[in-house]
Each structure stands twice: as structure tokens, then as C-alpha cells.
C-alpha atoms as a PDB file:
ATOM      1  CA  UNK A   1      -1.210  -9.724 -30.328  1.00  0.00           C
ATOM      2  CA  UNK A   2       1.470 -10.501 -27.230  1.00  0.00           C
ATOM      3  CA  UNK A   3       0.846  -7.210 -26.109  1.00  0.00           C
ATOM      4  CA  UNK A   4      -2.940  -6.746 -26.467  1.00  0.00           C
ATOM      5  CA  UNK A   5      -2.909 -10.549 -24.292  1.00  0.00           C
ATOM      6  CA  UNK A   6      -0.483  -9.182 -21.683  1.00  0.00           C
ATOM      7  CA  UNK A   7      -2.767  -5.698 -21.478  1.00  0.00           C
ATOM      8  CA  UNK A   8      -5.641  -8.134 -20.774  1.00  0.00           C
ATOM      9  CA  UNK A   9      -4.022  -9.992 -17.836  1.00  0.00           C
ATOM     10  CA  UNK A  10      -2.899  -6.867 -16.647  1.00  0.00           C
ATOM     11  CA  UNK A  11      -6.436  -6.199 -16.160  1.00  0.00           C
ATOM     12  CA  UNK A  12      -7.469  -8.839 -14.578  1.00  0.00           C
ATOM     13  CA  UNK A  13      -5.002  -8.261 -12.210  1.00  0.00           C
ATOM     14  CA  UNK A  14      -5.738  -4.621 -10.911  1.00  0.00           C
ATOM     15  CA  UNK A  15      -8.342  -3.249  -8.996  1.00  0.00           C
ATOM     16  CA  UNK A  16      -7.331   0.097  -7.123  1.00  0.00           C
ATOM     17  CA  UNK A  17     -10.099   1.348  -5.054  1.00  0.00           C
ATOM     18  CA  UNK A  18     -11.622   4.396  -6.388  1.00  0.00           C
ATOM     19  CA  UNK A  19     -12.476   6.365  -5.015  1.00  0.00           C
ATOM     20  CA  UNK A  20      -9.228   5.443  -2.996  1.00  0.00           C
ATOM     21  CA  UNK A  21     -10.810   5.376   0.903  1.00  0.00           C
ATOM     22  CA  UNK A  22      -8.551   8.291   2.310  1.00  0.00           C
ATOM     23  CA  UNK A  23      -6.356  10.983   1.698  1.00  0.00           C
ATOM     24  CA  UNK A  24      -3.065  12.209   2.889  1.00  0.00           C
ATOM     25  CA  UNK A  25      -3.297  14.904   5.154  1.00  0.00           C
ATOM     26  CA  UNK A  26      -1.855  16.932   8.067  1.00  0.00           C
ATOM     27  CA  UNK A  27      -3.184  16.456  11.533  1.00  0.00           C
ATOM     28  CA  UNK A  28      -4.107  19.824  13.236  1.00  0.00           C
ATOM     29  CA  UNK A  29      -3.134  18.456  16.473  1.00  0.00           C
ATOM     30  CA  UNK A  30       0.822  17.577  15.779  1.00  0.00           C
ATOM     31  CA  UNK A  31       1.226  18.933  12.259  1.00  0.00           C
ATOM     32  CA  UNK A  32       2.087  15.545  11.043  1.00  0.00           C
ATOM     33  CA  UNK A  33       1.072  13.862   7.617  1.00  0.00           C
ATOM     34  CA  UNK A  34      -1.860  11.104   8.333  1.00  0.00           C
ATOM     35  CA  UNK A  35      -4.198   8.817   6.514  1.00  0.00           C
ATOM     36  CA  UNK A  36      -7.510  10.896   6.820  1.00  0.00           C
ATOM     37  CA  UNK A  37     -10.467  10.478   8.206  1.00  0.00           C
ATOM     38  CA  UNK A  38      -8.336   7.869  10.334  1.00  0.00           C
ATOM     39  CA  UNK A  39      -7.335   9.494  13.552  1.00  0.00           C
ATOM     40  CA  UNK A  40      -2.974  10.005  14.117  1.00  0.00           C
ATOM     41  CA  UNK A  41      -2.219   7.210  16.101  1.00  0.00           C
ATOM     42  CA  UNK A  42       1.314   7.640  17.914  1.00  0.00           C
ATOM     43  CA  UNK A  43       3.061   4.548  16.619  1.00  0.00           C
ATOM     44  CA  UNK A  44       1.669   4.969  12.643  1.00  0.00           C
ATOM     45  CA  UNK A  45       4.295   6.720  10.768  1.00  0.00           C
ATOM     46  CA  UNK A  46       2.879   8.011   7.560  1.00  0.00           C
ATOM     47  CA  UNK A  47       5.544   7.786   4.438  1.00  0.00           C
ATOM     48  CA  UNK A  48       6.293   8.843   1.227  1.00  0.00           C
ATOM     49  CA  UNK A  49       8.628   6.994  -1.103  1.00  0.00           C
ATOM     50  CA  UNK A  50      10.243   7.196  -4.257  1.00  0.00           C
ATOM     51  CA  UNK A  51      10.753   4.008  -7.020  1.00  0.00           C
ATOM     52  CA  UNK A  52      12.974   3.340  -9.535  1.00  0.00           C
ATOM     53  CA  UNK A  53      10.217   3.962 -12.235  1.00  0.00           C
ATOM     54  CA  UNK A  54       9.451   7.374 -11.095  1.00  0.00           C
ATOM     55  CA  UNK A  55       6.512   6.796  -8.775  1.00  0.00           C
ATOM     56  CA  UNK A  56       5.740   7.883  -5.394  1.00  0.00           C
ATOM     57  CA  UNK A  57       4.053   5.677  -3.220  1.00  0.00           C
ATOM     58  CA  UNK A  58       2.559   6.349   0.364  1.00  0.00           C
ATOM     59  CA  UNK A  59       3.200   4.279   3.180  1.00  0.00           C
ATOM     60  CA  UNK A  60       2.562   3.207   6.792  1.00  0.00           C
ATOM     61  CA  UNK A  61       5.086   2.317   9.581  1.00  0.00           C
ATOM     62  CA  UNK A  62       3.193   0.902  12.404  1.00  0.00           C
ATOM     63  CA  UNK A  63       6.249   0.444  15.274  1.00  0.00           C
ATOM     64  CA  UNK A  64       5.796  -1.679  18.186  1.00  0.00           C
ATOM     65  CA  UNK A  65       8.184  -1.437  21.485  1.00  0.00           C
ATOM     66  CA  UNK A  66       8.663  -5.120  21.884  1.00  0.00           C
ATOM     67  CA  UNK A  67       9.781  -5.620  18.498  1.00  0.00           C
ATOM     68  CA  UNK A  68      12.403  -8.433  16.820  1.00  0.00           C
ATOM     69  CA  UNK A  69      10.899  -8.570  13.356  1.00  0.00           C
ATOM     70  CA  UNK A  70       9.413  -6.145  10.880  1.00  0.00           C
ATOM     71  CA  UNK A  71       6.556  -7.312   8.557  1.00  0.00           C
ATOM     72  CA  UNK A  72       6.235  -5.571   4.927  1.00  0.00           C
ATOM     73  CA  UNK A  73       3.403  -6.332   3.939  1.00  0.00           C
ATOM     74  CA  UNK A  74       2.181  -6.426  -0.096  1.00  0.00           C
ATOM     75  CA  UNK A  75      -1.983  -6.083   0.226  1.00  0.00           C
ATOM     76  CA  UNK A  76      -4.172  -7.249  -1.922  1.00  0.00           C
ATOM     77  CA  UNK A  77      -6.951  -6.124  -4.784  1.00  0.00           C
ATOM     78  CA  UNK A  78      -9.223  -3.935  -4.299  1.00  0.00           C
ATOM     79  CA  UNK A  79      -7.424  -2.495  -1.352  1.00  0.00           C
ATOM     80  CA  UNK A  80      -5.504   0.179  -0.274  1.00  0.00           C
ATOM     81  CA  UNK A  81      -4.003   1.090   2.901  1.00  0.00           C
ATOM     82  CA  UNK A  82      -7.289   3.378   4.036  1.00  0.00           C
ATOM     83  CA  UNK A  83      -8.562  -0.246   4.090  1.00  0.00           C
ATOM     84  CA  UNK A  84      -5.753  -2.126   5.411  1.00  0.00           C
ATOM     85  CA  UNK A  85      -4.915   0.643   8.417  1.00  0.00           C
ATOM     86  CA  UNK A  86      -6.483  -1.694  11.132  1.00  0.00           C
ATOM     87  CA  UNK A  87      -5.280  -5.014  10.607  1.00  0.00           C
ATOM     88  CA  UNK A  88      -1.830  -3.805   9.999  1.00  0.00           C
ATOM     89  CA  UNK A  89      -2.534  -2.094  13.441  1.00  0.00           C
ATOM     90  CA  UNK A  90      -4.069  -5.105  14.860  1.00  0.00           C
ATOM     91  CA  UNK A  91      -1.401  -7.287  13.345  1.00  0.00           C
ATOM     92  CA  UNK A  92       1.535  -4.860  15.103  1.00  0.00           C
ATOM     93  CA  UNK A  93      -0.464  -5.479  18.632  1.00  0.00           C
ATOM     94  CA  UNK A  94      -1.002  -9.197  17.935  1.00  0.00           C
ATOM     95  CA  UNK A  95       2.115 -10.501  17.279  1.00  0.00           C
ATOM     96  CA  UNK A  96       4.349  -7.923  18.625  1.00  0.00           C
ATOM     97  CA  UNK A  97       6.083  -6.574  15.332  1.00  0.00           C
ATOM     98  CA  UNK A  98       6.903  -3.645  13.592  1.00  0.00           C
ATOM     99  CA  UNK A  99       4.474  -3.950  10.213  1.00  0.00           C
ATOM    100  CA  UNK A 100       5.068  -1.321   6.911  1.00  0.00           C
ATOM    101  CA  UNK A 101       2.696  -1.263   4.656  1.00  0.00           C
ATOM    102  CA  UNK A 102       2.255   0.349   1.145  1.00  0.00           C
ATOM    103  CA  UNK A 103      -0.178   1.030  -1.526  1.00  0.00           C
ATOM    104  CA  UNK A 104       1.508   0.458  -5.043  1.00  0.00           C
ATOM    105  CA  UNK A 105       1.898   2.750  -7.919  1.00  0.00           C
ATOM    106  CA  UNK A 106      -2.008   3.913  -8.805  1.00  0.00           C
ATOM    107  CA  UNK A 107      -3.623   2.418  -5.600  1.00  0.00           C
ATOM    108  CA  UNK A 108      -4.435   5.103  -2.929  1.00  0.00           C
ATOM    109  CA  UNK A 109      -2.834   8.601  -2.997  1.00  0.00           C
ATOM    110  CA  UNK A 110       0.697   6.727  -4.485  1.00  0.00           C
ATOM    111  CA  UNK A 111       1.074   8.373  -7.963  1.00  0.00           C
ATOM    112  CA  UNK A 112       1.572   6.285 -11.176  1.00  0.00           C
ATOM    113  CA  UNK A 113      -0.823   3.172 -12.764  1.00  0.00           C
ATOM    114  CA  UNK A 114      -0.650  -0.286 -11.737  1.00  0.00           C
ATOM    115  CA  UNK A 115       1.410  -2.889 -13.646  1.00  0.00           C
ATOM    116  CA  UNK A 116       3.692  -5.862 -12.423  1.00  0.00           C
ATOM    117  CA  UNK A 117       6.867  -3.946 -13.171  1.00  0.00           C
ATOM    118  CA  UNK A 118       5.675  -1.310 -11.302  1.00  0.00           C
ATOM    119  CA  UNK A 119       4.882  -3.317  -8.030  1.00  0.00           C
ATOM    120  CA  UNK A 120       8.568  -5.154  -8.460  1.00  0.00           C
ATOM    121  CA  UNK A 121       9.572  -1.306  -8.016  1.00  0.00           C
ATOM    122  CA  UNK A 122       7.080  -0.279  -5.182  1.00  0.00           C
ATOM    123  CA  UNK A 123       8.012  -3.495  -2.934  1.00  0.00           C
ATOM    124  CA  UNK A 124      11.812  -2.623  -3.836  1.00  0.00           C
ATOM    125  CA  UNK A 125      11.590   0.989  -2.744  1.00  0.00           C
ATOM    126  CA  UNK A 126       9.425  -0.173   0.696  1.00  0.00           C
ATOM    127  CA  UNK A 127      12.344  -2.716   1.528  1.00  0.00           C
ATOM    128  CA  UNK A 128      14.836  -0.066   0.679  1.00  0.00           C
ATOM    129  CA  UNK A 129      13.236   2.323   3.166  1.00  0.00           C
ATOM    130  CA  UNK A 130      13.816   0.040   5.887  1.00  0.00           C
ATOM    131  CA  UNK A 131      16.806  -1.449   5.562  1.00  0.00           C
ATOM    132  CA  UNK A 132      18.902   1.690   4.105  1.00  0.00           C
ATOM    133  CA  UNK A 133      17.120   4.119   5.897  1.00  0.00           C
ATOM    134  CA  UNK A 134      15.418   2.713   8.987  1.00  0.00           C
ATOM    135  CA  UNK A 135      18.439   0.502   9.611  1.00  0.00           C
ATOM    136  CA  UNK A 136      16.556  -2.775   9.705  1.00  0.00           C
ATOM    137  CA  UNK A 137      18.799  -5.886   9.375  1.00  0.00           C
ATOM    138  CA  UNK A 138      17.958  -7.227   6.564  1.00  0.00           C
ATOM    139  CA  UNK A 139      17.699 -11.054   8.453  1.00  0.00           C
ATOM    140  CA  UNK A 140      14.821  -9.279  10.662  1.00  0.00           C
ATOM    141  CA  UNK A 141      12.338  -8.734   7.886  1.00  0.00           C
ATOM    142  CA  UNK A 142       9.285 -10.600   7.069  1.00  0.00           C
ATOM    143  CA  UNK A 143       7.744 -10.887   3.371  1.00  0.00           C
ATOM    144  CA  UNK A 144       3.827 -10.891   3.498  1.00  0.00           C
ATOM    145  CA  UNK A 145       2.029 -10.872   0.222  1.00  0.00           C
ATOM    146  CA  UNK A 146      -2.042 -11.066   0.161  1.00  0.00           C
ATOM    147  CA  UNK A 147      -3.705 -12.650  -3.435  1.00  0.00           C
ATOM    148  CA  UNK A 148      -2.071 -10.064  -5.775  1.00  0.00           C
ATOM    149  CA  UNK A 149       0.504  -9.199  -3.347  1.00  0.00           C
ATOM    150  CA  UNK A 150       1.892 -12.615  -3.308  1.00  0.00           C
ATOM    151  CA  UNK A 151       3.787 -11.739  -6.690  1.00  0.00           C
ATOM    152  CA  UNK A 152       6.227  -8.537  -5.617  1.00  0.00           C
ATOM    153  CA  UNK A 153       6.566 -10.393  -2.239  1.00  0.00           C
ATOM    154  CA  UNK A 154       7.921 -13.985  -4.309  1.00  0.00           C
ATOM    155  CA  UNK A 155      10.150 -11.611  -6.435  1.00  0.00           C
ATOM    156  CA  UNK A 156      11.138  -9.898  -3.695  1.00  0.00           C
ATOM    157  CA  UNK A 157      11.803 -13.015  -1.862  1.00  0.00           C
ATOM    158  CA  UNK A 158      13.648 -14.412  -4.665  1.00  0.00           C
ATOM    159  CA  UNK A 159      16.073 -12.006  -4.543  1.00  0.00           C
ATOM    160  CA  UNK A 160      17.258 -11.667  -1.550  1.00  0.00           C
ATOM    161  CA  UNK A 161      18.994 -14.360   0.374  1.00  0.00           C
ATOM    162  CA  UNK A 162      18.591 -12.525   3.851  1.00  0.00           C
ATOM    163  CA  UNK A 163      15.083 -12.571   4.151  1.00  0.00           C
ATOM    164  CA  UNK A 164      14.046 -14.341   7.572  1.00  0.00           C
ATOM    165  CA  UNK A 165      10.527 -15.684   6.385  1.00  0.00           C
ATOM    166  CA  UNK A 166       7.372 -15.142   3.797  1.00  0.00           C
ATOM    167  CA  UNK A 167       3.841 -15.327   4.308  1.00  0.00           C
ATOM    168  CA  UNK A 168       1.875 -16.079   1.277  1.00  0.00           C
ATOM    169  CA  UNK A 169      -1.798 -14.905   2.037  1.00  0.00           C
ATOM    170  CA  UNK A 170      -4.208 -16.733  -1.208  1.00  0.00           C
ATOM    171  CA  UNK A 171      -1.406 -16.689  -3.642  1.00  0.00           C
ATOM    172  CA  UNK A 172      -1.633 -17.401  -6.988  1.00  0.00           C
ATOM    173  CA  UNK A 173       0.619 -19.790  -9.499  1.00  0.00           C
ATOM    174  CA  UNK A 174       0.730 -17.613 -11.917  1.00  0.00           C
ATOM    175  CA  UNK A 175      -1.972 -14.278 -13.235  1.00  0.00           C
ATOM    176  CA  UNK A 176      -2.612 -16.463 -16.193  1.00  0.00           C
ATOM    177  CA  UNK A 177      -3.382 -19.716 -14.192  1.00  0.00           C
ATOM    178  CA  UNK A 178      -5.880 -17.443 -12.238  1.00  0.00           C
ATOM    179  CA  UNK A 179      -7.988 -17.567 -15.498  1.00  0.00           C
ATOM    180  CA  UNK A 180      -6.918 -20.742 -17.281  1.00  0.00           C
ATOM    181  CA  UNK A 181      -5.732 -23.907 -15.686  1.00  0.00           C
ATOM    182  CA  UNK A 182      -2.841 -23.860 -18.267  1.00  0.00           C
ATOM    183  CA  UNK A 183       0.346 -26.629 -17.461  1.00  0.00           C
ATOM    184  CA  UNK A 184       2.731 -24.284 -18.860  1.00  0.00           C
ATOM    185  CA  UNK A 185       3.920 -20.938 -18.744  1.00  0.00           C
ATOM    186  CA  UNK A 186       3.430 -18.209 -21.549  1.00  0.00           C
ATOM    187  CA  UNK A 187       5.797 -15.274 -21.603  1.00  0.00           C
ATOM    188  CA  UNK A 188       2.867 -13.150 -21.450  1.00  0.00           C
ATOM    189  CA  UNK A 189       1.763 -14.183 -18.241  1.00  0.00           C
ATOM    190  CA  UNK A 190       2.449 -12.004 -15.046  1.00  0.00           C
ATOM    191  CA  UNK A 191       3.554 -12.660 -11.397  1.00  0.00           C
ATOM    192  CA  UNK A 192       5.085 -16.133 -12.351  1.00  0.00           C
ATOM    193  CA  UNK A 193       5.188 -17.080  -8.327  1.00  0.00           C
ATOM    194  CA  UNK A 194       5.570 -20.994  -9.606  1.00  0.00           C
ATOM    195  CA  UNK A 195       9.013 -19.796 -11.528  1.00  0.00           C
ATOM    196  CA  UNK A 196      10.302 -17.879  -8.891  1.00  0.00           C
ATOM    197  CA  UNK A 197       9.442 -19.969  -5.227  1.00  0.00           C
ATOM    198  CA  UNK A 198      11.944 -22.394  -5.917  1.00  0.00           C
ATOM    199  CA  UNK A 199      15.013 -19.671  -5.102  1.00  0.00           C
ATOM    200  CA  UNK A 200      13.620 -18.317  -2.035  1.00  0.00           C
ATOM    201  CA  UNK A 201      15.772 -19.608   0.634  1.00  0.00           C
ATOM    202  CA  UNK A 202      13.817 -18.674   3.741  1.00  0.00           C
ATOM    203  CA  UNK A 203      11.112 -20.630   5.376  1.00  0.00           C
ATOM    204  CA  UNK A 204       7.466 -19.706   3.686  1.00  0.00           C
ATOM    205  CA  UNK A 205       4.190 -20.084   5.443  1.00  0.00           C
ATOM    206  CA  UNK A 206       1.208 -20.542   3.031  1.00  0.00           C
ATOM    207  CA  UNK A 207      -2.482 -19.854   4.114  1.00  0.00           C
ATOM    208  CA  UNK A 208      -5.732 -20.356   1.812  1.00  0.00           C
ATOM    209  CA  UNK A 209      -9.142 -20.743   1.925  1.00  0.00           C
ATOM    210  CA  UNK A 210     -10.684 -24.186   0.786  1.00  0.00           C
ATOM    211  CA  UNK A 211     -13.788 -22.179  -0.260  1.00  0.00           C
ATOM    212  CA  UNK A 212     -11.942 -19.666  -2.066  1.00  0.00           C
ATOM    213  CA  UNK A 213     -13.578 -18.291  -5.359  1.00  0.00           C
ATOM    214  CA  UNK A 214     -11.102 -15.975  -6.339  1.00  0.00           C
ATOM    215  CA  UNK A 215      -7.749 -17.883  -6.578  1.00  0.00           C
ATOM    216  CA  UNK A 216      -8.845 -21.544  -6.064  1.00  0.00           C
ATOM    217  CA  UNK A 217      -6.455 -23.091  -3.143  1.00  0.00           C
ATOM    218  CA  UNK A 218      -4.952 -25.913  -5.631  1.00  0.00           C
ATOM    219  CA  UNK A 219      -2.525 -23.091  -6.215  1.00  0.00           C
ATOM    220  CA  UNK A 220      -1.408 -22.599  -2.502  1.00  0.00           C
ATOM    221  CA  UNK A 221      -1.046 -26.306  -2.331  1.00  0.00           C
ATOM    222  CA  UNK A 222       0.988 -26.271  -5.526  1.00  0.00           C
ATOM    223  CA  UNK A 223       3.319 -23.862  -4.216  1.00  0.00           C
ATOM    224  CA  UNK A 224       3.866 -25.452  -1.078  1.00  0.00           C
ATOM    225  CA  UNK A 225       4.953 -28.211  -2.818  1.00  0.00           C
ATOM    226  CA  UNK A 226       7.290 -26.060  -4.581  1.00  0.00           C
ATOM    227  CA  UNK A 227       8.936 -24.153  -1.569  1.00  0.00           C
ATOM    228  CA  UNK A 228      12.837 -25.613  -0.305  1.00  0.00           C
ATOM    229  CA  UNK A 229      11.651 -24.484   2.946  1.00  0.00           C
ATOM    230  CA  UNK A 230       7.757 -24.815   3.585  1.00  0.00           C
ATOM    231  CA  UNK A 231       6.489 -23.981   7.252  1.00  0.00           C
ATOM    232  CA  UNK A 232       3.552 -25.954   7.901  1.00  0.00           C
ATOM    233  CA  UNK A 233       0.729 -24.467   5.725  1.00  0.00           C
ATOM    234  CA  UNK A 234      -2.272 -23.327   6.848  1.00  0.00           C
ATOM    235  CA  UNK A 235      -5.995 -24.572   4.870  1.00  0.00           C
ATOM    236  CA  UNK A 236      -8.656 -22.984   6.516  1.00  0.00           C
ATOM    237  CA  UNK A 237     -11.505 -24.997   5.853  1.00  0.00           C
ATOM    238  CA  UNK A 238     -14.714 -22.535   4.815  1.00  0.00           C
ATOM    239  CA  UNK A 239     -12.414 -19.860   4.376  1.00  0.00           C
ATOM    240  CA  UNK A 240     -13.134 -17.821   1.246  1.00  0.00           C
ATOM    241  CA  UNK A 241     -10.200 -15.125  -0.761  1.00  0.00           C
ATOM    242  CA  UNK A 242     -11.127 -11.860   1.870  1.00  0.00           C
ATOM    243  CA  UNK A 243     -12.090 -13.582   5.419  1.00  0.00           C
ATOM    244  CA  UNK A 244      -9.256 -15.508   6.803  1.00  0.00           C
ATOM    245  CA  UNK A 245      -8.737 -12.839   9.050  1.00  0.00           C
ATOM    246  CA  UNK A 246     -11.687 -13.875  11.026  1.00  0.00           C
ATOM    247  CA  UNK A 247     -10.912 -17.390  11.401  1.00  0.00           C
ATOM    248  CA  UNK A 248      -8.820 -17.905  15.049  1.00  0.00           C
ATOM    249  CA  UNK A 249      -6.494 -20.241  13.556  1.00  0.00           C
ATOM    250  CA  UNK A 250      -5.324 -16.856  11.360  1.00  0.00           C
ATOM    251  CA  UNK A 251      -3.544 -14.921  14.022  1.00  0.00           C
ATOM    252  CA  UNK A 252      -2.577 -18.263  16.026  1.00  0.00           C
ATOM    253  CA  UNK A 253      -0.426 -19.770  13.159  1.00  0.00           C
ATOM    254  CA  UNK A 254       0.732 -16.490  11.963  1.00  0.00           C
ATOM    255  CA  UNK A 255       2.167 -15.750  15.900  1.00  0.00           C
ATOM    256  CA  UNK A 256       3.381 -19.270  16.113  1.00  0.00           C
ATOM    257  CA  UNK A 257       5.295 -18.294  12.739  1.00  0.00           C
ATOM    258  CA  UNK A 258       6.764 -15.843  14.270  1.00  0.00           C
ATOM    259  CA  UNK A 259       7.695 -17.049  17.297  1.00  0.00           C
ATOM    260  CA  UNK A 260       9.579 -19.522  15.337  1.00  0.00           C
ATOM    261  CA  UNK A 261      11.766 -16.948  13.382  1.00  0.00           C
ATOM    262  CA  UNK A 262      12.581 -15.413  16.541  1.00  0.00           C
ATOM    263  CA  UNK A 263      14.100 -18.807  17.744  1.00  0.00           C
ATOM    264  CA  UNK A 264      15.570 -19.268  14.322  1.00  0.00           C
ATOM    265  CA  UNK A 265      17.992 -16.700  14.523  1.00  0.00           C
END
């Protein structure tokens, strides 16, 4: 029974895009891999990378010359990076950081199915990448988790003492208290964010939607609450679980964030 329940919520939790929105090809012009039909930009680094659980997932550096932080950022459902390829661009630009980003095990052209253990692994082997290989200190990197991406960025988080700041984008309590408004926690449930927040160390901006109708913004006000270290959250009023992009106040409290772990260092 445990396992039929935990196959359930597992369900509820997943939505890969298919058909995924691009492929992984080589651009005629520099020979280079690239997310097609998006056009090789010079500063997108196209990646392939290896888990722990035998997975390869692709993923995106987007590098910026002015530089002091690096944002790894976990997307959300019903996304992959095909999708996400602009505003990690935009988001690079913006706030004048380095941004990877990732499509977990079954989302995109990454290999594998989608489970929670299997994002723990994908977010793992993304942060490996850049500190172990890239050479980013590990004080310089910036957690950002969207809805379902809130729960490998809180593990993540919880982990490692380092980390200079999270973002939770719509987060979730729990997967369970997505579909239940249950006070307690059953071993069954998945992403337990409200079980884990309380050990990350770090300052941790939270941003939600009043209107949202996916993940209802009680649970981004819980988990303030929760946080040792909350920056000042951010409720935008109207905003629903897939347009706070769009609202100003987005990219204005996410750059004064920012500016505020530079200062913080």
C-alpha cells in the first residue's frame, strides 16, 4: 500500500514536457553541441553530466563577464530547459550572474525517469560541475528552485553550509501538502521542504503568487516562517504559479537580492 501511495505522489509531482521542446545538436557554424532550434549564443555553454544514479542530464552554462555569483537554477513542471533558455538568458543579463541550468533525469534530452531521488542526484551532479570542475567557490553560488524545483534546491541547501543564498520560486511544504492540507508528515510524502528549511544556514528569499492555483502561497508563508535566515519575502499580489516573471517587482527584488550577497561577503 506505502508504495502504491508514494507511486501516486510521485505522479503528481512530474510533468516532463513531451514532446521535450528541443534537441541536442551540433551547430554547423562552430561545431559545438546546442539546444536546437535555439540559435548558439556565445556565452551558453551546452553540458552533459553524469549522476550518481546512472543518469545523464543536459545542461546550460549561461556566463556573464561581470560576474560575482553563479545561479543554479532547479526549474519547474512542465518545463525543460528548451523552455527555460530565455529567462535563464535574460536572468544572466539582468542581474549580472553566471546562471546553470539543468533538466532532471527524464525531462528534456537528460536520460533516466523522474523521481525525487533522482533530482537529489541531478542537482548534486549540477553543483558538482561547478564547483569541482568549473572552480566555483562554493560561497559564490546561489540555490534557485521554481514549484517542483524548490525540493532538490532545500536538500541541496540543507546540505551544504557554504551556500551564499536560496531563492524559493512557489515552493511547496511538502508534495503531499500540495494535495491535502495534512498537519503532519507521512513517510510517504516527497520533497519534505518544511523538514529540511530549518538547517539551511544561508539567507533564503521566498516569492509567491497570492493568486496561485497550483501550490497555494500559505505554503511560502509557512516556510518563511520556518527559515533561520529569511530575506524579506516577496507576495506578489495577482500573481498566479507560472507569471511572476512578468510582474516588475520580480527582477527588482531578485537584483536587490543579489546585490545584497555581494555585500555580504
Amino acid at each position: 500500500m506505502g508504495g502504491v501511495t508514494s507511486s501516486i505522489a510521485a505522479k503528481f509531482a512530474f510533468f516532463p514536457p513531451s514532446p521535450p521542446s528541443y534537441k541536442v545538436d551540433k551547430d554547423p557554424a562552430t561545431g559545438k553541441p546546442r539546444l536546437s532550434p535555439l540559435p548558439l549564443k556565445k556565452n551558453v555553454e551546452v553540458l552533459w553530466l553524469k549522476t550518481r544514479r546512472r543518469t545523464e542530464i543536459c545542461a546550460m552554462l549561461v556566463k556573464n563577464p561581470y560576474a560575482r555569483l553563479t545561479l543554479l537554477y532547479s526549474h519547474g513542471n512542465a518545463a525543460d530547459l528548451g523552455q527555460m533558455h530565455d529567462l535563464y538568458v535574460e536572468l544572466s543579463s539582468l542581474l549580472e550572474i553566471n546562471v546553470l541550468g539543468y533538466d532532471y533525469s527524464g525531462y528534456g534530452a537528460s536520460t533516466g525517469k523522474p523521481s525525487e531521488q533522482n533530482t537529489y542526484a541531478d542537482i548534486d551532479a549540477a553543483y558538482d560541475h561547478l564547483v569541482g570542475q568549473l572552480g566555483v567557490r562554493e560561497e559564490d553560488v546561489v540555490l534557485y528552485g521554481q514549484s517542483v524545483g524548490s525540493g532538490p534546491t532545500v536538500d541541496l541547501a540543507a546540505r551544504k553550509e557554504k551556500i551564499r543564498g536560496v531563492v524559493l520560486h512557489s515552493p511547496m511544504l511538502s508534495g503531499v501538502r500540495v494535495m491535502y492540507p495534512v498537519k503532519r508528515t507521512y513517510w510517504f510524502d516527497i520533497f519534505k521542504n518544511c523538514e529540511k528549511i530549518g538547517s539551511v544556514k544561508c539567507p533564503v528569499l521566498v516569492m509567491h503568487g497570492t493568486a496561485d492555483e497550483v501550490i497555494d502561497v500559505s505554503h511560502g508563508k509557512k516556510l518563511v516562517e520556518m527559515c533561520k535566515r529569511a530575506y524579506e519575502p516577496l507576495f506578489v499580489e495577482g500573481g498566479t504559479h507560472c507569471d511572476l516573471e512578468f510582474f516588475s517587482e520580480y527582477i527588482n527584488h531578485l537584483r536587490k537580492l543579489i546585490r545584497h550577497l555581494e555585500e555580504d561577503r
